[in-house]
C-alpha atoms as a PDB file:
ATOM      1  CA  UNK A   1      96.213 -67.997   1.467  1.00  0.00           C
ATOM      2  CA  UNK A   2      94.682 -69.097   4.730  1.00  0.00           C
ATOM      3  CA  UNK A   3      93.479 -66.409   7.391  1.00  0.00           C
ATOM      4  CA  UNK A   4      93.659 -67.619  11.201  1.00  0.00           C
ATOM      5  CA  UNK A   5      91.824 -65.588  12.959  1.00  0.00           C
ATOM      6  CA  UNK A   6      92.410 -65.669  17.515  1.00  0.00           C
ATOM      7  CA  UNK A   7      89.089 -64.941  19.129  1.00  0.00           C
ATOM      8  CA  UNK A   8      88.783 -64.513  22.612  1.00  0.00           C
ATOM      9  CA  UNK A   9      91.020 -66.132  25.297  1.00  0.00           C
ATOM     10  CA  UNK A  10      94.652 -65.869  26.032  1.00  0.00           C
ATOM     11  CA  UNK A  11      95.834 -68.343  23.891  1.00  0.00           C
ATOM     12  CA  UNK A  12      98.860 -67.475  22.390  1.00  0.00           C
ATOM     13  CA  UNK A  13      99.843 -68.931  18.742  1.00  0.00           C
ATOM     14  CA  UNK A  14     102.886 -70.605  19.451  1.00  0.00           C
ATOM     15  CA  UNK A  15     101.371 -72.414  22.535  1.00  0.00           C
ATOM     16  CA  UNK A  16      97.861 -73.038  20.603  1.00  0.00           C
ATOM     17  CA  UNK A  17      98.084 -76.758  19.806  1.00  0.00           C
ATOM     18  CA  UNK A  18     100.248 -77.329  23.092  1.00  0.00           C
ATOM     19  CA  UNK A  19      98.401 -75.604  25.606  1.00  0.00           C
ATOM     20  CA  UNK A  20      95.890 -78.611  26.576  1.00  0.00           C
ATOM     21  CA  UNK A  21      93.158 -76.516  26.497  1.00  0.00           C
ATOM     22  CA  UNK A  22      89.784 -76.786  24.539  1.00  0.00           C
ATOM     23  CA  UNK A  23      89.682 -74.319  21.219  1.00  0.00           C
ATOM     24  CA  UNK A  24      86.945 -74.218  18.998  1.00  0.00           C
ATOM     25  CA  UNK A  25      87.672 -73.950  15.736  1.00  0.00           C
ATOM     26  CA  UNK A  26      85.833 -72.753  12.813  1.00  0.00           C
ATOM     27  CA  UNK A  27      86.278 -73.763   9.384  1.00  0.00           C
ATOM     28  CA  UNK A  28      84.912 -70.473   7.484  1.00  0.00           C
ATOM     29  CA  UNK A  29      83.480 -68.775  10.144  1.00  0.00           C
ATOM     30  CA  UNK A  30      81.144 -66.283   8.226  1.00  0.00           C
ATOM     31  CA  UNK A  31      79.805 -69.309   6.398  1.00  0.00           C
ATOM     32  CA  UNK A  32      79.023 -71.186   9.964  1.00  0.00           C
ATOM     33  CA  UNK A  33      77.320 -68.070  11.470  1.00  0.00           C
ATOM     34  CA  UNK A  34      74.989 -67.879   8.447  1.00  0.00           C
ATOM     35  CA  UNK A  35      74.084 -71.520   8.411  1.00  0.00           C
ATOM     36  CA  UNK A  36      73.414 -70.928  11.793  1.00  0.00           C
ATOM     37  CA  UNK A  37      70.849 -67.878  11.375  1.00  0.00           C
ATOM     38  CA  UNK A  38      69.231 -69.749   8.701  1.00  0.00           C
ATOM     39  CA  UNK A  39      68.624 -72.900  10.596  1.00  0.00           C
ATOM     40  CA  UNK A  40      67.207 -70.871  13.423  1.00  0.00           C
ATOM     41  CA  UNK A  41      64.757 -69.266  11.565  1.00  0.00           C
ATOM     42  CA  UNK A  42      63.483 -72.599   9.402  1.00  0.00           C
ATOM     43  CA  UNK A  43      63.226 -74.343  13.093  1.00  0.00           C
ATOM     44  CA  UNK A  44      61.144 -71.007  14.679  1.00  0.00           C
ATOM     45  CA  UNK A  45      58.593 -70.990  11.789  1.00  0.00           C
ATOM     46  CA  UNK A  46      58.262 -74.900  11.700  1.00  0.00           C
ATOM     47  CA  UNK A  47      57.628 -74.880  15.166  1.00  0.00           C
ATOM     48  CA  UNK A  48      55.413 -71.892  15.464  1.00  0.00           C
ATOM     49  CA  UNK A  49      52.855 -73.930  12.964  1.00  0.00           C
ATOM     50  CA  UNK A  50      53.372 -76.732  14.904  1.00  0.00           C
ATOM     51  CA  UNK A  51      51.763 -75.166  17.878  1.00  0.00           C
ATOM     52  CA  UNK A  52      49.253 -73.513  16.071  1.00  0.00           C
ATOM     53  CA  UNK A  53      47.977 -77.173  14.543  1.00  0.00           C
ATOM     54  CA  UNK A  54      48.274 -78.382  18.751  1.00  0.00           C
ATOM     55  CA  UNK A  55      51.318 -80.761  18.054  1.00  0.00           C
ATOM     56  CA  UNK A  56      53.508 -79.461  20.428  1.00  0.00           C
ATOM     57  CA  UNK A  57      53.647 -77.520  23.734  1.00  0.00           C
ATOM     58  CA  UNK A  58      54.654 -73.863  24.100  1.00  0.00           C
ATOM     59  CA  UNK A  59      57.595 -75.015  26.515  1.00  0.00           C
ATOM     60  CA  UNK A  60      58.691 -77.078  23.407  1.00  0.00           C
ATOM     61  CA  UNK A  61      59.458 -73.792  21.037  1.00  0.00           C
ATOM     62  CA  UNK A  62      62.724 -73.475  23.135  1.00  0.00           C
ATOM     63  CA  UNK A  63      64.720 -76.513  22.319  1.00  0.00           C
ATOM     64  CA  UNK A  64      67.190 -75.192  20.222  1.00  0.00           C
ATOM     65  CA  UNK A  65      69.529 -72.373  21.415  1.00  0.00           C
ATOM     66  CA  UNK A  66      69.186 -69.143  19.724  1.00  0.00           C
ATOM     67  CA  UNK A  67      72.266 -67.534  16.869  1.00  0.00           C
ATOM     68  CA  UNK A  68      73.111 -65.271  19.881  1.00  0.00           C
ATOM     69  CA  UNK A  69      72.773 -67.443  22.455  1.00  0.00           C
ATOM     70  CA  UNK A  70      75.472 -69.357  20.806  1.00  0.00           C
ATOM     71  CA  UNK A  71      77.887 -66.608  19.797  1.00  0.00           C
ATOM     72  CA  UNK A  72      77.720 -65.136  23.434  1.00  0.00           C
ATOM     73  CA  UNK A  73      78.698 -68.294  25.209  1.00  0.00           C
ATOM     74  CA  UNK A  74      81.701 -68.946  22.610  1.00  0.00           C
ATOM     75  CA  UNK A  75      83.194 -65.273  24.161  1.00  0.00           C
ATOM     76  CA  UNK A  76      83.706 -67.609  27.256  1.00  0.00           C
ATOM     77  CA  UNK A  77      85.632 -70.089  25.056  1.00  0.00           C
ATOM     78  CA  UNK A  78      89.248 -69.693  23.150  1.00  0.00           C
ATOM     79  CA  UNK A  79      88.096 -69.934  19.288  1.00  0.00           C
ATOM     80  CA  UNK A  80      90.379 -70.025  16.385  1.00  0.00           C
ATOM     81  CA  UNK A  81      88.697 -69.456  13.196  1.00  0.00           C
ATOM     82  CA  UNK A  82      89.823 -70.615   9.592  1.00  0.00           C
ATOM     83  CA  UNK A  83      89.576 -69.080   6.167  1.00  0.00           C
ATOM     84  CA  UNK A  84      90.379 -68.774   2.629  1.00  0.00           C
ATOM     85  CA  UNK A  85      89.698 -65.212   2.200  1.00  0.00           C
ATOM     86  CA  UNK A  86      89.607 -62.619   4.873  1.00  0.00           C
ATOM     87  CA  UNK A  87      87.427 -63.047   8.103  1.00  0.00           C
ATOM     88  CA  UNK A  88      84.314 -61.214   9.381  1.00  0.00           C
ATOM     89  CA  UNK A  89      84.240 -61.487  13.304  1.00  0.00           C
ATOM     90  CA  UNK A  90      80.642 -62.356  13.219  1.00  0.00           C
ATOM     91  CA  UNK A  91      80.237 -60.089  16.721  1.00  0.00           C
ATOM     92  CA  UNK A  92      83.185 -62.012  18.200  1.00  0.00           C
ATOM     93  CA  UNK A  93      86.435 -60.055  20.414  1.00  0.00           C
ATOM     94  CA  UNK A  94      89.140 -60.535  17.482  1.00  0.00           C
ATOM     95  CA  UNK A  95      92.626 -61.092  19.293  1.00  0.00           C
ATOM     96  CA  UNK A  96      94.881 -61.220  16.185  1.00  0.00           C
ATOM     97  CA  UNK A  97      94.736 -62.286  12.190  1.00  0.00           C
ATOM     98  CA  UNK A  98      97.328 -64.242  10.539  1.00  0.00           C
ATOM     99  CA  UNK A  99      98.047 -65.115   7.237  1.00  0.00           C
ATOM    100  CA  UNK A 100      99.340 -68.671   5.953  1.00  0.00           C
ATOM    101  CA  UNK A 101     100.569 -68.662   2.755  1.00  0.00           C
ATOM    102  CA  UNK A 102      99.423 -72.393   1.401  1.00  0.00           C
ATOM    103  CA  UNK A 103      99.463 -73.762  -2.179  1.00  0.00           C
ATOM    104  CA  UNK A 104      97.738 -76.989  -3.617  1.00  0.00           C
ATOM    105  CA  UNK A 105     100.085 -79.177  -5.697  1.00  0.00           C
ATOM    106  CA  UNK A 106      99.729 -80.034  -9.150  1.00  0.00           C
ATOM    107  CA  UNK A 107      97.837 -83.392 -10.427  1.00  0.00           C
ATOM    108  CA  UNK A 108     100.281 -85.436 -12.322  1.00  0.00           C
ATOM    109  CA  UNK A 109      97.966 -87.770 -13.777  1.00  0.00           C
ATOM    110  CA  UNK A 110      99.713 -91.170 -14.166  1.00  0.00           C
ATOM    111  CA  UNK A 111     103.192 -89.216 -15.078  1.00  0.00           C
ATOM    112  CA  UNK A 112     105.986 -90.497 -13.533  1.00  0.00           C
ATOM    113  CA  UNK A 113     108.226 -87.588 -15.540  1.00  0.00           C
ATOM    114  CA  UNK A 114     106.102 -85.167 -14.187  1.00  0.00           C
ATOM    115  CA  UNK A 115     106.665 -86.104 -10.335  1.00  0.00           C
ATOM    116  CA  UNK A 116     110.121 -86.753 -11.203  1.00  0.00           C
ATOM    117  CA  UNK A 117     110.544 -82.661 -12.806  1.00  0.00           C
ATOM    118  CA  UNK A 118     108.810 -81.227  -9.550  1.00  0.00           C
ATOM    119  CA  UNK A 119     110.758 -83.148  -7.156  1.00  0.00           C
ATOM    120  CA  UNK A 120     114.138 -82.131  -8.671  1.00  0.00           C
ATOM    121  CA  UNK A 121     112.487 -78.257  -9.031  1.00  0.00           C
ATOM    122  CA  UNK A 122     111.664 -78.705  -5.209  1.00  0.00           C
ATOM    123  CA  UNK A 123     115.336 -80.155  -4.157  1.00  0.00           C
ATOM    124  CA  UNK A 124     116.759 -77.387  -6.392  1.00  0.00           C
ATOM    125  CA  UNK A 125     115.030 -74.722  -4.163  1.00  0.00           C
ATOM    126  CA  UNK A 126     115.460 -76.633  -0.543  1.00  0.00           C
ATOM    127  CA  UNK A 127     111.965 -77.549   0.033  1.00  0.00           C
ATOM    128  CA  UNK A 128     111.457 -81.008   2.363  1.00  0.00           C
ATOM    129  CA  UNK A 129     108.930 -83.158   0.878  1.00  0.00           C
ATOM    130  CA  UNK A 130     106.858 -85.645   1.976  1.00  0.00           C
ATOM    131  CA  UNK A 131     105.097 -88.775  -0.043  1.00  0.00           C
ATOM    132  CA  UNK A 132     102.203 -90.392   1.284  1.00  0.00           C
ATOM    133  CA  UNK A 133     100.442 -93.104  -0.118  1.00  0.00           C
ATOM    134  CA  UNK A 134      98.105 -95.582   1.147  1.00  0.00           C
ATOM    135  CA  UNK A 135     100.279 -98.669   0.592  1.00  0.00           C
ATOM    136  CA  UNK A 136     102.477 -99.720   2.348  1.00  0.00           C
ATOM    137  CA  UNK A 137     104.064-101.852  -0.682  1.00  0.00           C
ATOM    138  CA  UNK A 138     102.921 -98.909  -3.033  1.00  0.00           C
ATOM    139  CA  UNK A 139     105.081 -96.194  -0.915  1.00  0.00           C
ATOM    140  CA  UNK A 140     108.290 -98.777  -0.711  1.00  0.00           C
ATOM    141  CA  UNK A 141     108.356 -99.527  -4.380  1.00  0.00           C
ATOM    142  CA  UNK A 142     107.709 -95.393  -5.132  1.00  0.00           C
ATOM    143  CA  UNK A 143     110.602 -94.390  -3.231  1.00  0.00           C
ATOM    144  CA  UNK A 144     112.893 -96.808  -5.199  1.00  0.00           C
ATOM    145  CA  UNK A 145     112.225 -95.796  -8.186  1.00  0.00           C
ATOM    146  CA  UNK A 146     112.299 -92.024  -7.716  1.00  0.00           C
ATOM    147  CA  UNK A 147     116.095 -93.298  -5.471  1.00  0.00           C
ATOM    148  CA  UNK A 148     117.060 -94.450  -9.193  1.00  0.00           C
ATOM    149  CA  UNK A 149     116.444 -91.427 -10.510  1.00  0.00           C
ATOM    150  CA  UNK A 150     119.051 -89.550  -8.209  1.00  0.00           C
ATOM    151  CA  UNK A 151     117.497 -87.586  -5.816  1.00  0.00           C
ATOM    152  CA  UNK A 152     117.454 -88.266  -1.765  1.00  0.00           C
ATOM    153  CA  UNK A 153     114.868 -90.784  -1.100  1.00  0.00           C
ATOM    154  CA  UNK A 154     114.192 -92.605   1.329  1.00  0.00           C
ATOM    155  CA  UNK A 155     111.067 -94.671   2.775  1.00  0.00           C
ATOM    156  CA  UNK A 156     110.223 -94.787   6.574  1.00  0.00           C
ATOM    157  CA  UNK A 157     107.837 -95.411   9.257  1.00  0.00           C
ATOM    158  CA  UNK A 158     109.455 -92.789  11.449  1.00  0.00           C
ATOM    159  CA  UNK A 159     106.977 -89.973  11.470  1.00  0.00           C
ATOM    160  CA  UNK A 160     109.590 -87.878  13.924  1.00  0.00           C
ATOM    161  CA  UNK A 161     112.137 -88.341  11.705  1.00  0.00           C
ATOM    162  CA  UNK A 162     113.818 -84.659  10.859  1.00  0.00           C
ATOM    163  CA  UNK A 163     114.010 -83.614   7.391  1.00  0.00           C
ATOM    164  CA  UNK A 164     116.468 -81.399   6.023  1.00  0.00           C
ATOM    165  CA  UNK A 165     116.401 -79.532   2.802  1.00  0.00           C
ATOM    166  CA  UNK A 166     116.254 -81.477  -0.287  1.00  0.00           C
ATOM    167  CA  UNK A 167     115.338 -84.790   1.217  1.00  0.00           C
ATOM    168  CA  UNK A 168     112.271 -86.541   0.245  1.00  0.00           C
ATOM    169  CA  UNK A 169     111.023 -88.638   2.642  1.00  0.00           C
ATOM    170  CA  UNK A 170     108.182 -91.422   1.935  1.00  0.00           C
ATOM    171  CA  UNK A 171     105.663 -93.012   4.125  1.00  0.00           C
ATOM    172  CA  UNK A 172     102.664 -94.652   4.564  1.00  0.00           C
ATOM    173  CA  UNK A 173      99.507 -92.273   5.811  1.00  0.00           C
ATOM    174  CA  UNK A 174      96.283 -91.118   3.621  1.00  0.00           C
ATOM    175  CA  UNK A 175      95.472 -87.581   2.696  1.00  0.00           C
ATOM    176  CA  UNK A 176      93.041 -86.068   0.105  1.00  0.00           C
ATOM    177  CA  UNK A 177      94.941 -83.932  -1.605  1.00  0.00           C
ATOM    178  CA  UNK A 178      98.728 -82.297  -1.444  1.00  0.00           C
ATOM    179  CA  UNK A 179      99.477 -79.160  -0.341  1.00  0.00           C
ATOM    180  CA  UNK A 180     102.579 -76.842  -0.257  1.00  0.00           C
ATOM    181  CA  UNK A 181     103.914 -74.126   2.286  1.00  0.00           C
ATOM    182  CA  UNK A 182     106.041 -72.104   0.348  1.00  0.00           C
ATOM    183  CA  UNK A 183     107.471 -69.999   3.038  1.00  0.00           C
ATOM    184  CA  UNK A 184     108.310 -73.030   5.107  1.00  0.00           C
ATOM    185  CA  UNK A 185     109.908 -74.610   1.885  1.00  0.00           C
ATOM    186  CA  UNK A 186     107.890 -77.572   2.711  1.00  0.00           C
ATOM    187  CA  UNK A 187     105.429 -79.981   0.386  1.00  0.00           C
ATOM    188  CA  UNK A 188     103.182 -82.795   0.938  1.00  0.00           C
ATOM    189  CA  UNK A 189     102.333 -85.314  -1.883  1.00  0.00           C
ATOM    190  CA  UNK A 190      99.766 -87.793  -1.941  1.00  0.00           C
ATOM    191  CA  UNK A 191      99.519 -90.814  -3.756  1.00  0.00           C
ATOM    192  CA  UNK A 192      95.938 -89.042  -5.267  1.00  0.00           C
ATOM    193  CA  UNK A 193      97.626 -86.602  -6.466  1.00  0.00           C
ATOM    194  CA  UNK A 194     100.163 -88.695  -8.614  1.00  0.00           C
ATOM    195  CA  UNK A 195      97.805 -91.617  -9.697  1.00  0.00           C
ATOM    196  CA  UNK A 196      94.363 -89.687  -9.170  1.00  0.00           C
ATOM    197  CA  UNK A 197      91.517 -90.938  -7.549  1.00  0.00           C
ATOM    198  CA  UNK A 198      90.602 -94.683  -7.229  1.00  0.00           C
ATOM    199  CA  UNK A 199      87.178 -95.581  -8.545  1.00  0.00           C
ATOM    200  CA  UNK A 200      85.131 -97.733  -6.269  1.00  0.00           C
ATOM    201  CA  UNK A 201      83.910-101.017  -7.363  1.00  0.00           C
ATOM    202  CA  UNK A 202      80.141-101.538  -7.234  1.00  0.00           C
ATOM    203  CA  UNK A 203      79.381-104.313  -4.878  1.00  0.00           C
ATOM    204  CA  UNK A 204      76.768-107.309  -5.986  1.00  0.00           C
ATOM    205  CA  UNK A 205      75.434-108.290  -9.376  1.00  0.00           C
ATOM    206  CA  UNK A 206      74.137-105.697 -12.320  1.00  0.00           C
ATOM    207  CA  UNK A 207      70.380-106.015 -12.339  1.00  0.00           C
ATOM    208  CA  UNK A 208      68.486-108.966 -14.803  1.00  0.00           C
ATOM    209  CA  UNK A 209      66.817-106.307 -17.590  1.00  0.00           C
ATOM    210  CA  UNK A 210      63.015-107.942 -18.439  1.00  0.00           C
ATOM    211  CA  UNK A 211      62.428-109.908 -21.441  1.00  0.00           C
ATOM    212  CA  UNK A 212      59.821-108.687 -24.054  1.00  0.00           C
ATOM    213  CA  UNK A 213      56.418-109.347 -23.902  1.00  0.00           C
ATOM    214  CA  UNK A 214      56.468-111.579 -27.186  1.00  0.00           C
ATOM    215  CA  UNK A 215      59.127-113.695 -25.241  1.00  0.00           C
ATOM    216  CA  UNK A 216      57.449-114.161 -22.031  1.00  0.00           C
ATOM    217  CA  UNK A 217      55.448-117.653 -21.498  1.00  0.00           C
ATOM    218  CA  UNK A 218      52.712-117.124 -19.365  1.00  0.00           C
END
């Protein structure tokens, strides 16, 4: 469950990522204010013995802008804050709190059956899905074979293209991780999530280990 909390403004949700207006958003806002505090108070006593040892100028302990300097100049501002539990307002004018209901999808770990048994699970309850992987070719040949196995596939490069229930539409585009909106009857699959994570190479040459002393003509 997400929380989306509306600080400030007159934003309205429906109008919030069509408005073409700034928002500042906050990922986990409670977590951002006290990073914040802490930071303020490491770079106040770091600078106070500064000045003491004659390294800097008192005009120079006011560089940074002060925890509530910050928080009163973002009441100015439209802010939308985001959370996986439920938000503190940190001071800030709280408009509205919404809840998103959002799941992560299973890891299917090289198992083709697997994919196959959720897909026909998700066409059985009219979600629209979505398969991205990070190959072109990769994305083509996946959406063939899960077309053999009966179910409504199709690949595209049409990112505007409408879904309707129980289609499964795949494309090329890279995300971390799945997720799923079960209210919306909607799912997002990754090509991480079926194959898992791919390893990266180490670049150059492993390093020469020494030769014992005995060996070693001088």
């Amino acid at each position: 469950m997400l929380f989306v909390l509306f600080l400030q403004g007159t934003v309205e949700p429906s109008g919030l990522f069509w408005s073409g207006r700034y928002i500042c958003v906050f990922d986990e806002l409670s977590r951002s204010a006290e990073r914040g505090r802490q930071t303020e108070l490491e770079f106040s006593e770091s600078m106070k013995q500064r000045l003491e040892m004659g390294y800097i100028l008192p005009g120079q302990m006011n560089e940074l802008f002060g925890y509530k300097e910050i928080m009163g100049r973002l009441e100015k501002y439209s802010c939308c804050a985001v959370s996986a539990l439920d938000i503190k307002t940190c001071g800030l004018k709280s408009n509205g709190q919404f809840g998103i209901h959002v799941k992560s999808v299973s890891a299917y770990n090289n198992s083709f059956e697997l994919l196959i048994a959720d897909l026909k699970k998700y066409k059985k309850n009219g979600y629209r899905i979505i398969l991205l992987s990070g190959s072109r070719t990769r994305a083509k040949r996946l959406a063939e074979d899960i077309l053999n196995e009966g179910l409504n596939c199709f690949y595209t490069e049409d990112y505007d293209h409408d879904l309707v229930a129980g289609q499964i539409m795949v494309c090329y585009g890279k995300v971390h991780q799945g997720y799923e909106y079960p209210i919306l009857q909607f799912a997002v699959i990754t090509d991480t999530d079926i194959f898992g994570e791919e390893k990266k190479k180490r670049s150059g040459t492993a390093p020469m280990r020494a030769k014992k002393s005995s060996s070693l003509r001088i």
